[in-house]
Protein backbone atom coordinates (compact mmCIF):
# COMPACT_ATOMS: atom_id res chain seq x y z
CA UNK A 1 0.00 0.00 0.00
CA UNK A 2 1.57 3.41 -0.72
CA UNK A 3 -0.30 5.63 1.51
CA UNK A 4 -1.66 2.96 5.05
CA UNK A 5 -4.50 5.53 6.55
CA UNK A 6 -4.93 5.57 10.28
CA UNK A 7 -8.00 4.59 10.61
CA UNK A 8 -10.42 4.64 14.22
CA UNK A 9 -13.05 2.17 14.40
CA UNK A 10 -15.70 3.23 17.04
CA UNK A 11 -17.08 -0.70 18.79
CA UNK A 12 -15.39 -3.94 19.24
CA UNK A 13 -18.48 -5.89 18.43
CA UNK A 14 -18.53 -8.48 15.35
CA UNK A 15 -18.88 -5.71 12.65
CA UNK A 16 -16.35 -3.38 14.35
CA UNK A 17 -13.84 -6.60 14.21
CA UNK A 18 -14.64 -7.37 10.95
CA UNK A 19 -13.76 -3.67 9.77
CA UNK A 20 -10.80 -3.83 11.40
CA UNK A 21 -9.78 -6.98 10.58
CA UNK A 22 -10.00 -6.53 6.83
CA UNK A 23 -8.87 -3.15 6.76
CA UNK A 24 -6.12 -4.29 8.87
CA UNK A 25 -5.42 -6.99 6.82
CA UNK A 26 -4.91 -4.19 3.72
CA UNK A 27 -2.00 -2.64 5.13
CA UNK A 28 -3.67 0.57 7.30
CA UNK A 29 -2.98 1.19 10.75
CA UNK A 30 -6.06 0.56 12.87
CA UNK A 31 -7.09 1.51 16.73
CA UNK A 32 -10.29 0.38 17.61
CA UNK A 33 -12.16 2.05 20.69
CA UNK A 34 -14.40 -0.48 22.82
CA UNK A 35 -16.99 1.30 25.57
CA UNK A 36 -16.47 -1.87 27.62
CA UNK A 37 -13.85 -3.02 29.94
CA UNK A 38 -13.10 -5.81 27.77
CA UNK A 39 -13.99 -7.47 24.21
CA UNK A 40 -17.03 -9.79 24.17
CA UNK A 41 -20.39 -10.38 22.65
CA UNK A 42 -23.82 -11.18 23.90
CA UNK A 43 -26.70 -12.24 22.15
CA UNK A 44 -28.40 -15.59 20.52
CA UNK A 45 -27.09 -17.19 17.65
CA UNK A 46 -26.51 -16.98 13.92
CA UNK A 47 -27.44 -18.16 10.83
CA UNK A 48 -24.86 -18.56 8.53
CA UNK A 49 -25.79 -18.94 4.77
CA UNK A 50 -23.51 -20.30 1.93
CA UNK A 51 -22.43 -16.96 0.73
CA UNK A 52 -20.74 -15.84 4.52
CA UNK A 53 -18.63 -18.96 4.16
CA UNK A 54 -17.16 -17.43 0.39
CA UNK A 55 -16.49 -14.53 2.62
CA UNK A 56 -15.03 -16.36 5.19
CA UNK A 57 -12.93 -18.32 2.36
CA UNK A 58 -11.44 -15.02 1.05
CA UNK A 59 -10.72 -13.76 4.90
CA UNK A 60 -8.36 -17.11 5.61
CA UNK A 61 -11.11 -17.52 8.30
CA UNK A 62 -12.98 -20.51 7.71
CA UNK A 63 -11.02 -22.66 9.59
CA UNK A 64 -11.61 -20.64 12.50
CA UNK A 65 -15.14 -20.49 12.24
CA UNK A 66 -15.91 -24.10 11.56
CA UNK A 67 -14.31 -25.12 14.59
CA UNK A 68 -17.35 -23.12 16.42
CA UNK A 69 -20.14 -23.72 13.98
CA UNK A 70 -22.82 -26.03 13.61
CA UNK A 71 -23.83 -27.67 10.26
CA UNK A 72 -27.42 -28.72 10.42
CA UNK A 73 -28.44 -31.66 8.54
CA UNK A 74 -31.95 -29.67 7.90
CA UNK A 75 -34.52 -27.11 8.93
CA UNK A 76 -37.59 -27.80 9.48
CA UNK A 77 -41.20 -25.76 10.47
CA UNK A 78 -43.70 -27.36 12.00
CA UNK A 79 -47.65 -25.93 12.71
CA UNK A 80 -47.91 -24.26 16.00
CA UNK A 81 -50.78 -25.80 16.77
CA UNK A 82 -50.80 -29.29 15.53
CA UNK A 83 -47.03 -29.67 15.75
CA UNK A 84 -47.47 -31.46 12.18
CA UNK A 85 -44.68 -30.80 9.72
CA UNK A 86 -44.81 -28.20 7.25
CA UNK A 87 -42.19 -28.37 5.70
CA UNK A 88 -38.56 -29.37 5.73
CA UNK A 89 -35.45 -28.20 3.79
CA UNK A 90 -32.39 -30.42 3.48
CA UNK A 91 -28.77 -28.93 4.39
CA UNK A 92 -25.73 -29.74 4.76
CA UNK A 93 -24.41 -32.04 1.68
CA UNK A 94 -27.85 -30.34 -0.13
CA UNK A 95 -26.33 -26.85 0.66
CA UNK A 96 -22.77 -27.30 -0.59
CA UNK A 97 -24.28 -29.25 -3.87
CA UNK A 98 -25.69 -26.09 -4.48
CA UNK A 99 -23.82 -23.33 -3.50
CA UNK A 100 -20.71 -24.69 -3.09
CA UNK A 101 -20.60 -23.50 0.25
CA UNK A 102 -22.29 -24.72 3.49
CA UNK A 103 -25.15 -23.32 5.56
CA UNK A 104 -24.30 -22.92 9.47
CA UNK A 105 -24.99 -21.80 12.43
CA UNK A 106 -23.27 -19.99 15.32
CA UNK A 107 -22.72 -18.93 18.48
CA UNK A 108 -22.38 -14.84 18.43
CA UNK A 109 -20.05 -15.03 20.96
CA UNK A 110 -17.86 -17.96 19.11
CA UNK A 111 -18.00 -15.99 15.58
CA UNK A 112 -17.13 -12.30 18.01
CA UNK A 113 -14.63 -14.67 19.26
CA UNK A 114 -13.07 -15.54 15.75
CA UNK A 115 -12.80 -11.81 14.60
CA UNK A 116 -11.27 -10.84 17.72
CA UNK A 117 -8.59 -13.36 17.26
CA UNK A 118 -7.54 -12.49 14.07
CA UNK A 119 -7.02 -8.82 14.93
CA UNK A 120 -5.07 -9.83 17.66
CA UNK A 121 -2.90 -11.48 15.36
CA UNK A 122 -2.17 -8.27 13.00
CA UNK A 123 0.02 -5.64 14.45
CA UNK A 124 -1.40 -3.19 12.51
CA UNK A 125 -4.93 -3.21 14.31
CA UNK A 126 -4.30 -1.97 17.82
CA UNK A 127 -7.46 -2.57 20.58
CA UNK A 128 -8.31 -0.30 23.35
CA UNK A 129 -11.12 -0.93 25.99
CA UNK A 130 -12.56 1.13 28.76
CA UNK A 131 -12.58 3.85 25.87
CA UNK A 132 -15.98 5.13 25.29
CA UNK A 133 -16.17 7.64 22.40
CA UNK A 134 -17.95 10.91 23.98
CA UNK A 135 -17.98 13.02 20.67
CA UNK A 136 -15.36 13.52 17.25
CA UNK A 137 -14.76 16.29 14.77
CA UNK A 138 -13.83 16.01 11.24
CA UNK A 139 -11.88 18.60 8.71
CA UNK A 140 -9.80 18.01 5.78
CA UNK A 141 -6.96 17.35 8.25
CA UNK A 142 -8.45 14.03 9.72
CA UNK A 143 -10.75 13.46 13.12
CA UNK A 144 -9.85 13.92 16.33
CA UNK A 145 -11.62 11.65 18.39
CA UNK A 146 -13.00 12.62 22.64
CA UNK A 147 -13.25 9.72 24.78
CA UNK A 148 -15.33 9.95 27.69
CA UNK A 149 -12.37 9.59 30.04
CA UNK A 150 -10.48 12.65 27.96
């Protein structure tokens, strides 16, 4: 890269790691700023359809993440008040045939998990908790970023 930017990402959640991560990953300096005391996600899971795993191809990641997923052989839907079955879709070997790619799910914590990880391993992304952004400013000079603690 001729010019690396420093770049500020504002949250250390799974889409503030991912930014990082890849922008990291493309040579610019990186300091993300986490509200928290440390990294960590909360929240249910996630569905994970053939195209996040191309993604997760092109990242190096997929490794990673399919040591924490879950491949479902199927979905199905059943009627809420006969429990009968509606319908069911096949996965798995049906979803790579297919797409080329498989269908998972995951943990948000596990996939939060897997981004963090790989920033760690790039010195160019640097991570900061217990820095809350209270407001920024922008000019054709850059922004200058106020955390709540100064």
């Amino acid at each position: 890269m001729n010019h690396p930017l420093h770049l500020i990402v504002s949250g250390g959640g799974i889409g503030g790691l991912a930014a990082a991560f890849v922008l990291g990953r493309s040579g610019h300096r990186i300091t993300v700023l986490e509200q928290s005391e440390s990294f960590g996600e909360i929240g249910a899971g996630i569905q994970l359809g053939p195209n996040i795993f191309r993604m997760f191809d092109h990242l190096g990641l997929t490794e990673a993440v399919n040591r924490v997923a879950y491949f479902p052989p199927g979905l199905g839907m059943n009627d809420v008040r006969t429990g009968e079955r509606v319908v069911r879709v096949p996965l798995a070997d049906a979803a790579r045939a297919a797409y080329g790619y498989a269908y998972g799910v995951i943990y948000r914590a596990d996939l939060h998990q897997v981004f963090l990880d790989a920033c760690q391993t790039l010195p160019s992304v640097t991570l900061r908790t217990s820095a809350k952004v209270d407001n920024f400013e922008q000019d054709d000079r850059g922004v200058r970023v106020r955390l709540t603690s100064g």
